[in-house]
PDB file of N, CA and C in Angstrom:
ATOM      1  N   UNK A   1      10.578  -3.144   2.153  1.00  0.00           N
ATOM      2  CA  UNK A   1      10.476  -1.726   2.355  1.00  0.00           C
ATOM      3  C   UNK A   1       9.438  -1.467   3.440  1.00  0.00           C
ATOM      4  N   UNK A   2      10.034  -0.635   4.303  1.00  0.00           N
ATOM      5  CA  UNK A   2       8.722  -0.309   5.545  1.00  0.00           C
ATOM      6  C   UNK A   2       8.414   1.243   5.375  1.00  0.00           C
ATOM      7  N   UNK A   3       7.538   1.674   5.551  1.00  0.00           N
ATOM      8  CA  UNK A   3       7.313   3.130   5.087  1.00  0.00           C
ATOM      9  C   UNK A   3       6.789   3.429   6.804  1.00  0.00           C
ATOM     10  N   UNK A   4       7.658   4.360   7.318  1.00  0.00           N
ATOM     11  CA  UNK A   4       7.069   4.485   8.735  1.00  0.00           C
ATOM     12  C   UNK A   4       6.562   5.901   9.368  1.00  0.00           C
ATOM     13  N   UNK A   5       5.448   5.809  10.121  1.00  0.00           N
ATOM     14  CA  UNK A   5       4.828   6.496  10.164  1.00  0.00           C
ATOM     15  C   UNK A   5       3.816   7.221   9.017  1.00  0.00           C
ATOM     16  N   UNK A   6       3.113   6.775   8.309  1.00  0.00           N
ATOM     17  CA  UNK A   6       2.366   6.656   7.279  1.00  0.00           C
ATOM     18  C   UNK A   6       0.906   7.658   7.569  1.00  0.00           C
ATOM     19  N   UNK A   7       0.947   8.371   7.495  1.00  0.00           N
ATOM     20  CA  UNK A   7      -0.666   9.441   7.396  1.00  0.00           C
ATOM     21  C   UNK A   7      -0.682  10.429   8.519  1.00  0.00           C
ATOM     22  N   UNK A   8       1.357  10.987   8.870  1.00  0.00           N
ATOM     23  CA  UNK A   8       1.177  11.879   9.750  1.00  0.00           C
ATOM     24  C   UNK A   8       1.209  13.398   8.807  1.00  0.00           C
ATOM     25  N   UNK A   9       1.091  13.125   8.088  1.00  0.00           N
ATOM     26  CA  UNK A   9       0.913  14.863   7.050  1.00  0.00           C
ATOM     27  C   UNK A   9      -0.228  14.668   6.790  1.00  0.00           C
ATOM     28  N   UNK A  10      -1.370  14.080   7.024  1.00  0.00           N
ATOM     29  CA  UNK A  10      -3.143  13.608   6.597  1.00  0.00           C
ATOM     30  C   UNK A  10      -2.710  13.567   5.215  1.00  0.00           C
ATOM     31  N   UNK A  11      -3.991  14.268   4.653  1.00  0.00           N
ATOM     32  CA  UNK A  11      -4.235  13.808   3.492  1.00  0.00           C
ATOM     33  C   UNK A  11      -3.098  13.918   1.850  1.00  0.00           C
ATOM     34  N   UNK A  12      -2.093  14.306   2.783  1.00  0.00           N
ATOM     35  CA  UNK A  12      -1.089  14.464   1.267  1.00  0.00           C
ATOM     36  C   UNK A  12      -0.001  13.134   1.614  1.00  0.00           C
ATOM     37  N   UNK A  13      -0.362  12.308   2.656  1.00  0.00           N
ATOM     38  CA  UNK A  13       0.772  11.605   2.531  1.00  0.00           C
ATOM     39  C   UNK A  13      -0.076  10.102   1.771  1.00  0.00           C
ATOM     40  N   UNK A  14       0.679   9.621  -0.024  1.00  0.00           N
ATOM     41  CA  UNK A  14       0.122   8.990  -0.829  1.00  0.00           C
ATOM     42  C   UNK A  14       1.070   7.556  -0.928  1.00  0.00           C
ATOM     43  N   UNK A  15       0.831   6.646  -1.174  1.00  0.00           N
ATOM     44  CA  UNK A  15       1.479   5.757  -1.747  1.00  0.00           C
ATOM     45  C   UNK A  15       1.361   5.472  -2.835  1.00  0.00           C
ATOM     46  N   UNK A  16       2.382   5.777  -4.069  1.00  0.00           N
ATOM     47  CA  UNK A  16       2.449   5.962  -5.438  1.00  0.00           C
ATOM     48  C   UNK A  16       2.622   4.274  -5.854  1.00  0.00           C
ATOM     49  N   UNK A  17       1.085   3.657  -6.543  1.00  0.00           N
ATOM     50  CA  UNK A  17       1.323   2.149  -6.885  1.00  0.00           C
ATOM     51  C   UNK A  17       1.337   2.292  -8.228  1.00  0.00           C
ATOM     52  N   UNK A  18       1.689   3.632  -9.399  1.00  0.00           N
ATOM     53  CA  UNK A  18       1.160   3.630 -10.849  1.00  0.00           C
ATOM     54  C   UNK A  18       2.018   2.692 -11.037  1.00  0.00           C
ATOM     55  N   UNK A  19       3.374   2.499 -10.877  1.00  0.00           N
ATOM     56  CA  UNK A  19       4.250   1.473 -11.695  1.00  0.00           C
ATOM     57  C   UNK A  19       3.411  -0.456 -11.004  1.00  0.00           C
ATOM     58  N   UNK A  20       2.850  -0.562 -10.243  1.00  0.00           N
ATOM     59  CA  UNK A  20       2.476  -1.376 -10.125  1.00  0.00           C
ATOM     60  C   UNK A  20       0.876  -2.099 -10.516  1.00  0.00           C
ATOM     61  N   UNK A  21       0.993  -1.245 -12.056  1.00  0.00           N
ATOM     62  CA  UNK A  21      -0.726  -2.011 -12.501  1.00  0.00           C
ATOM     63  C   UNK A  21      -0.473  -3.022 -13.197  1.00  0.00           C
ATOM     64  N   UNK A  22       0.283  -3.192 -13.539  1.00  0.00           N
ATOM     65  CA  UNK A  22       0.399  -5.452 -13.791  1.00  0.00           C
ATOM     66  C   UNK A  22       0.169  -6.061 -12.921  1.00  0.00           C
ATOM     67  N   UNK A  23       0.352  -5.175 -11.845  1.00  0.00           N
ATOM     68  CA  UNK A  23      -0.148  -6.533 -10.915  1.00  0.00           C
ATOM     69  C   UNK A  23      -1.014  -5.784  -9.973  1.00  0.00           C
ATOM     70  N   UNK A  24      -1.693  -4.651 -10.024  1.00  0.00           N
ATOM     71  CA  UNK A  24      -3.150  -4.331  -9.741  1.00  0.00           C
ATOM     72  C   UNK A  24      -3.904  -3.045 -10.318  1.00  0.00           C
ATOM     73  N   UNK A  25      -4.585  -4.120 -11.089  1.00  0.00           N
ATOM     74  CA  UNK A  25      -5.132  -2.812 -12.008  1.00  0.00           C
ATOM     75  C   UNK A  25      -6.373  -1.878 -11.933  1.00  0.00           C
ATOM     76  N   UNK A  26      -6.581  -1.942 -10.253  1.00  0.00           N
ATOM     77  CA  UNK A  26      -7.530  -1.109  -9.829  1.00  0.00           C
ATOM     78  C   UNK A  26      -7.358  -1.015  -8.333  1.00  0.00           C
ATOM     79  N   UNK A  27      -8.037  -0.039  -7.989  1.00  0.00           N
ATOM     80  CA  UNK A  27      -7.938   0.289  -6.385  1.00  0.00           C
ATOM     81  C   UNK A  27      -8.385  -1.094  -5.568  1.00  0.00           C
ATOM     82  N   UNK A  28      -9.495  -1.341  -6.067  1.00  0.00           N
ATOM     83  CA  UNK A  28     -10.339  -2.585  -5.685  1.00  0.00           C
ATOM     84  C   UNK A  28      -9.708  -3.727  -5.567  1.00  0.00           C
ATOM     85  N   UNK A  29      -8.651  -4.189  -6.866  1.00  0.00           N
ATOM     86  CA  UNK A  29      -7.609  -5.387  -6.823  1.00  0.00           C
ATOM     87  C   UNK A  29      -6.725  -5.176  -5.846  1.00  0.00           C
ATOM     88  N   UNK A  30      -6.033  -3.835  -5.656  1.00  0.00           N
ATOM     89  CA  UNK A  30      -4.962  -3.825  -4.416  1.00  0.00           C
ATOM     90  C   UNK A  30      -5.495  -3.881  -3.437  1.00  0.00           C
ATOM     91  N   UNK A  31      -6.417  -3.303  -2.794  1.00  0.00           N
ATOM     92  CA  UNK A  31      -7.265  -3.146  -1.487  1.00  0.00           C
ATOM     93  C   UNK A  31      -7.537  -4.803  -1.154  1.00  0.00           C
ATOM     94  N   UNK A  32      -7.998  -5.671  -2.135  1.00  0.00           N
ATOM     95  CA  UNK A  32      -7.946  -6.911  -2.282  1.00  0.00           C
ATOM     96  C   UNK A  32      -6.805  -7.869  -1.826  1.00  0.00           C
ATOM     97  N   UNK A  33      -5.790  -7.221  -2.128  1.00  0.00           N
ATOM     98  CA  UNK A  33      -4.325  -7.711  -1.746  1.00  0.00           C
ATOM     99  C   UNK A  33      -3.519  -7.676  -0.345  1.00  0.00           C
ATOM    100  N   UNK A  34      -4.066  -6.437  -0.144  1.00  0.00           N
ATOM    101  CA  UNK A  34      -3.080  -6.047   1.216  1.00  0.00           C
ATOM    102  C   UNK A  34      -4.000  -6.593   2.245  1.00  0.00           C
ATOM    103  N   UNK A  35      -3.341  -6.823   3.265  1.00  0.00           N
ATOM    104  CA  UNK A  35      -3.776  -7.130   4.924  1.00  0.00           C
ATOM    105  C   UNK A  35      -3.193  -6.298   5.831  1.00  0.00           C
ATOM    106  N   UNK A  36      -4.419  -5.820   6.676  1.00  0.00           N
ATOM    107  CA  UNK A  36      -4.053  -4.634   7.983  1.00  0.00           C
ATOM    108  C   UNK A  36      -3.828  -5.574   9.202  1.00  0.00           C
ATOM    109  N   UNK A  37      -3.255  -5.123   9.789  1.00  0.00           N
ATOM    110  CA  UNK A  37      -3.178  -5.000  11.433  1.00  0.00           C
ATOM    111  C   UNK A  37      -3.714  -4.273  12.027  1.00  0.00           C
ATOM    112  N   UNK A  38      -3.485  -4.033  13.319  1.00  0.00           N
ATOM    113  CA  UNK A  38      -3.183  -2.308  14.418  1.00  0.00           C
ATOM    114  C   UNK A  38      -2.786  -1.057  13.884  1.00  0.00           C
ATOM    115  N   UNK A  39      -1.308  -2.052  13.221  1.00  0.00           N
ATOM    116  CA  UNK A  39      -0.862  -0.271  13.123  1.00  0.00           C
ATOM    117  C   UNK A  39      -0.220  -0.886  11.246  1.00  0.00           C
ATOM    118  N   UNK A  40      -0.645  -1.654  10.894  1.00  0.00           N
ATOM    119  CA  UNK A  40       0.328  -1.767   9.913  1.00  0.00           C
ATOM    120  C   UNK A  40      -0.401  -2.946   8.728  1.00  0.00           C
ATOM    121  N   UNK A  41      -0.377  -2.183   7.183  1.00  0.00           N
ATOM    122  CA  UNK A  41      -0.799  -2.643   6.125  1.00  0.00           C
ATOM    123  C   UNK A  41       0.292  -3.005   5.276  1.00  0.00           C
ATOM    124  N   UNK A  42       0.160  -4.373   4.964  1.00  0.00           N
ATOM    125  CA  UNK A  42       1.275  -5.203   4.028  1.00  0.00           C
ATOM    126  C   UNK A  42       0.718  -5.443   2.840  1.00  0.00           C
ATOM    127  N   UNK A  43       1.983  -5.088   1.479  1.00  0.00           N
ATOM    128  CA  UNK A  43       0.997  -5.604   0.409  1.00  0.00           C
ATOM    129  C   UNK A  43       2.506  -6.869   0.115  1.00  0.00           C
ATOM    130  N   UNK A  44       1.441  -8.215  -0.808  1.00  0.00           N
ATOM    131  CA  UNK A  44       2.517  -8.793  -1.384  1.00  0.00           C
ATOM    132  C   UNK A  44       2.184  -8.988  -2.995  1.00  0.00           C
ATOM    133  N   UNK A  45       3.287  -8.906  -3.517  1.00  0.00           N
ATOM    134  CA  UNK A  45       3.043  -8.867  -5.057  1.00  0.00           C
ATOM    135  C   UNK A  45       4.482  -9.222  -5.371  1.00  0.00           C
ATOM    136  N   UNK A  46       4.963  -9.946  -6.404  1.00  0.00           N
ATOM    137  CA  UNK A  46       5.599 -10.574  -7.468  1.00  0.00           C
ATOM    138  C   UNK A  46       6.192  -9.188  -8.418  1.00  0.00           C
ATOM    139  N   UNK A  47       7.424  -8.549  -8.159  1.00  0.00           N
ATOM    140  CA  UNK A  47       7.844  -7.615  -8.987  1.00  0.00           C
ATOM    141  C   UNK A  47       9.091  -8.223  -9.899  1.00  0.00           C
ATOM    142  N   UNK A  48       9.247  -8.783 -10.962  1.00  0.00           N
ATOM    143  CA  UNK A  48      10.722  -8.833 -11.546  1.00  0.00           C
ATOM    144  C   UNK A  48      10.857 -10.155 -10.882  1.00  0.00           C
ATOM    145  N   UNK A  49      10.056 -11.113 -10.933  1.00  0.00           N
ATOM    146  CA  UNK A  49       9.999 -12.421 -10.453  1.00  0.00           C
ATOM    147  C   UNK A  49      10.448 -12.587  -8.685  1.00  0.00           C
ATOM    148  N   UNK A  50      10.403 -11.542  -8.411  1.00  0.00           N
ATOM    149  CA  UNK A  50      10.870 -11.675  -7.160  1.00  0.00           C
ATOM    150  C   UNK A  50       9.500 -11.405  -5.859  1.00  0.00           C
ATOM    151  N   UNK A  51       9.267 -11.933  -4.905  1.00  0.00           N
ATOM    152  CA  UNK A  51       8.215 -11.173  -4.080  1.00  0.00           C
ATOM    153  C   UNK A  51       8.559 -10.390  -3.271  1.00  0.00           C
ATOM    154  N   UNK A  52       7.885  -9.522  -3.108  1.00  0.00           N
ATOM    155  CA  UNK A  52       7.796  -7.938  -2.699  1.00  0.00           C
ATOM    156  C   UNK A  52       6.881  -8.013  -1.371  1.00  0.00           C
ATOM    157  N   UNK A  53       7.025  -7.132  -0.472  1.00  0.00           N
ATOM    158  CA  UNK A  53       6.211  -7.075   0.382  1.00  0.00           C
ATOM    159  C   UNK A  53       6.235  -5.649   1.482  1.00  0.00           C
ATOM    160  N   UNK A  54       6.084  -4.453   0.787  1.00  0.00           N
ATOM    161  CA  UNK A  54       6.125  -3.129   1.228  1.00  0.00           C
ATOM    162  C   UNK A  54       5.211  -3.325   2.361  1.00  0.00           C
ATOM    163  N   UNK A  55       5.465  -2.601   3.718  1.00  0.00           N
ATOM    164  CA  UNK A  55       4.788  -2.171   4.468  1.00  0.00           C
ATOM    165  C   UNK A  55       4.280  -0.249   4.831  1.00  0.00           C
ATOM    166  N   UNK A  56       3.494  -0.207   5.778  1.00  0.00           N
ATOM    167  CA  UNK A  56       3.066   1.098   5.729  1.00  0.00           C
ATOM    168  C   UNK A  56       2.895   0.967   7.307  1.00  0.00           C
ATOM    169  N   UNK A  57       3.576   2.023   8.286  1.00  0.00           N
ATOM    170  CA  UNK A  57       2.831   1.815   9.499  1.00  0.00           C
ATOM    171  C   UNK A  57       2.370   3.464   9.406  1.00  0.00           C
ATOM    172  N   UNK A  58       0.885   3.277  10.369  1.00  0.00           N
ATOM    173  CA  UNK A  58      -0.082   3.671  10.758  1.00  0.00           C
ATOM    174  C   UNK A  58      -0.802   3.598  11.493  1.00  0.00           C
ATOM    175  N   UNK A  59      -1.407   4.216  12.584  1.00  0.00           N
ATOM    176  CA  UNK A  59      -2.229   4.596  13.692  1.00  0.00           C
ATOM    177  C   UNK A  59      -3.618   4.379  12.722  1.00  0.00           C
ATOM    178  N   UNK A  60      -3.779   4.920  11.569  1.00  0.00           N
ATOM    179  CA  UNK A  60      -5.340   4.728  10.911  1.00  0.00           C
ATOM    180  C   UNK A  60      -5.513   3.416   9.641  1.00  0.00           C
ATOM    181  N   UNK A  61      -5.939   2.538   9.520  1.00  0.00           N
ATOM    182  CA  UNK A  61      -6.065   1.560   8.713  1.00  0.00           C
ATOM    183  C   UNK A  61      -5.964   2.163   7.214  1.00  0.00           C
ATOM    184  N   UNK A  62      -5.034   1.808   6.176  1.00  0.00           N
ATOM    185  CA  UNK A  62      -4.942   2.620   4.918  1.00  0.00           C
ATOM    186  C   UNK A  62      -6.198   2.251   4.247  1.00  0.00           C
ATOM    187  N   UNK A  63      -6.866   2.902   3.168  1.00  0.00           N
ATOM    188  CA  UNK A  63      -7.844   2.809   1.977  1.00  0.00           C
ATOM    189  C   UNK A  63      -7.752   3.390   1.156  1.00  0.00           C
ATOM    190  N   UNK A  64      -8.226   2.675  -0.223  1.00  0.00           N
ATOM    191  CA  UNK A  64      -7.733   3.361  -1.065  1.00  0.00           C
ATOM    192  C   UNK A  64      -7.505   4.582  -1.529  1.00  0.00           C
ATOM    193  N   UNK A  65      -8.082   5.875  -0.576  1.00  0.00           N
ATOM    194  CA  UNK A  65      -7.640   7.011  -0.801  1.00  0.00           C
ATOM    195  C   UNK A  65      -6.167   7.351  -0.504  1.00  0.00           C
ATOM    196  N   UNK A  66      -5.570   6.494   0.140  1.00  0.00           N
ATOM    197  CA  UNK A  66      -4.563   6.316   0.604  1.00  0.00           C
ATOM    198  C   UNK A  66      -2.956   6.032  -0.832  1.00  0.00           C
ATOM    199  N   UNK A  67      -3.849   5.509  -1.538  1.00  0.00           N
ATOM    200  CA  UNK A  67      -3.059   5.567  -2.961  1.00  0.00           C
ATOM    201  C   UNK A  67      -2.904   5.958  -3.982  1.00  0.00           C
ATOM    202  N   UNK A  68      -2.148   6.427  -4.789  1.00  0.00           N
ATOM    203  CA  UNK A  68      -2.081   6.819  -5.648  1.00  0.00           C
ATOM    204  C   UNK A  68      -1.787   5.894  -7.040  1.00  0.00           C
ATOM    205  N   UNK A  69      -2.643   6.371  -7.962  1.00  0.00           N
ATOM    206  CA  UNK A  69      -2.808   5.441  -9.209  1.00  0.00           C
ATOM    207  C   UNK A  69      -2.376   5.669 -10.231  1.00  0.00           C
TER     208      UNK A  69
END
C-alpha cells in the first residue's frame, strides 16, 4: 500500500495504526519500526502471517503525531 502525497491537508491528514497494536503497542515501538527517506516513510510488520510494508510519501518526515492510535 502507498499512501501518496501524505500531509497535504496538515494536520488532519492521520494514519490510523489502532488495528495494528499487536504489533506496536506504542507510538515509540512504531516510530521504532519505520524508516524515512526524502520523501518517503516505510513501515514493515507481519499482519496475518504475511509481511506488510505500507508506505507514506511526503515532502515532511512523518512523527508520531502523524498517527493515529
Amino acid at each position: 500500500m502507498k499512501i501518496e502525497e501524505f500531509g497535504l491537508k496538515g494536520d488532519i491528514d492521520k494514519i490510523d495504526v489502532d488495528g495494528l497494536t499487536d504489533n506496536f503497542a506504542d507510538p515509540e515501538a512504531l516510530m521504532a519500526a519505520a524508516s524515512h527517506d526524502d520523501v518517503e516513510a516505510t513501515l514493515m510488520f507481519d499482519l496475518d502471517g504475511e509481511t506488510s510494508t505500507p508506505t507514506a510519501m511526503s515532502e515532511n518526515e512523518a512523527g508520531e503525531e502523524d498517527y493515529r492510535f
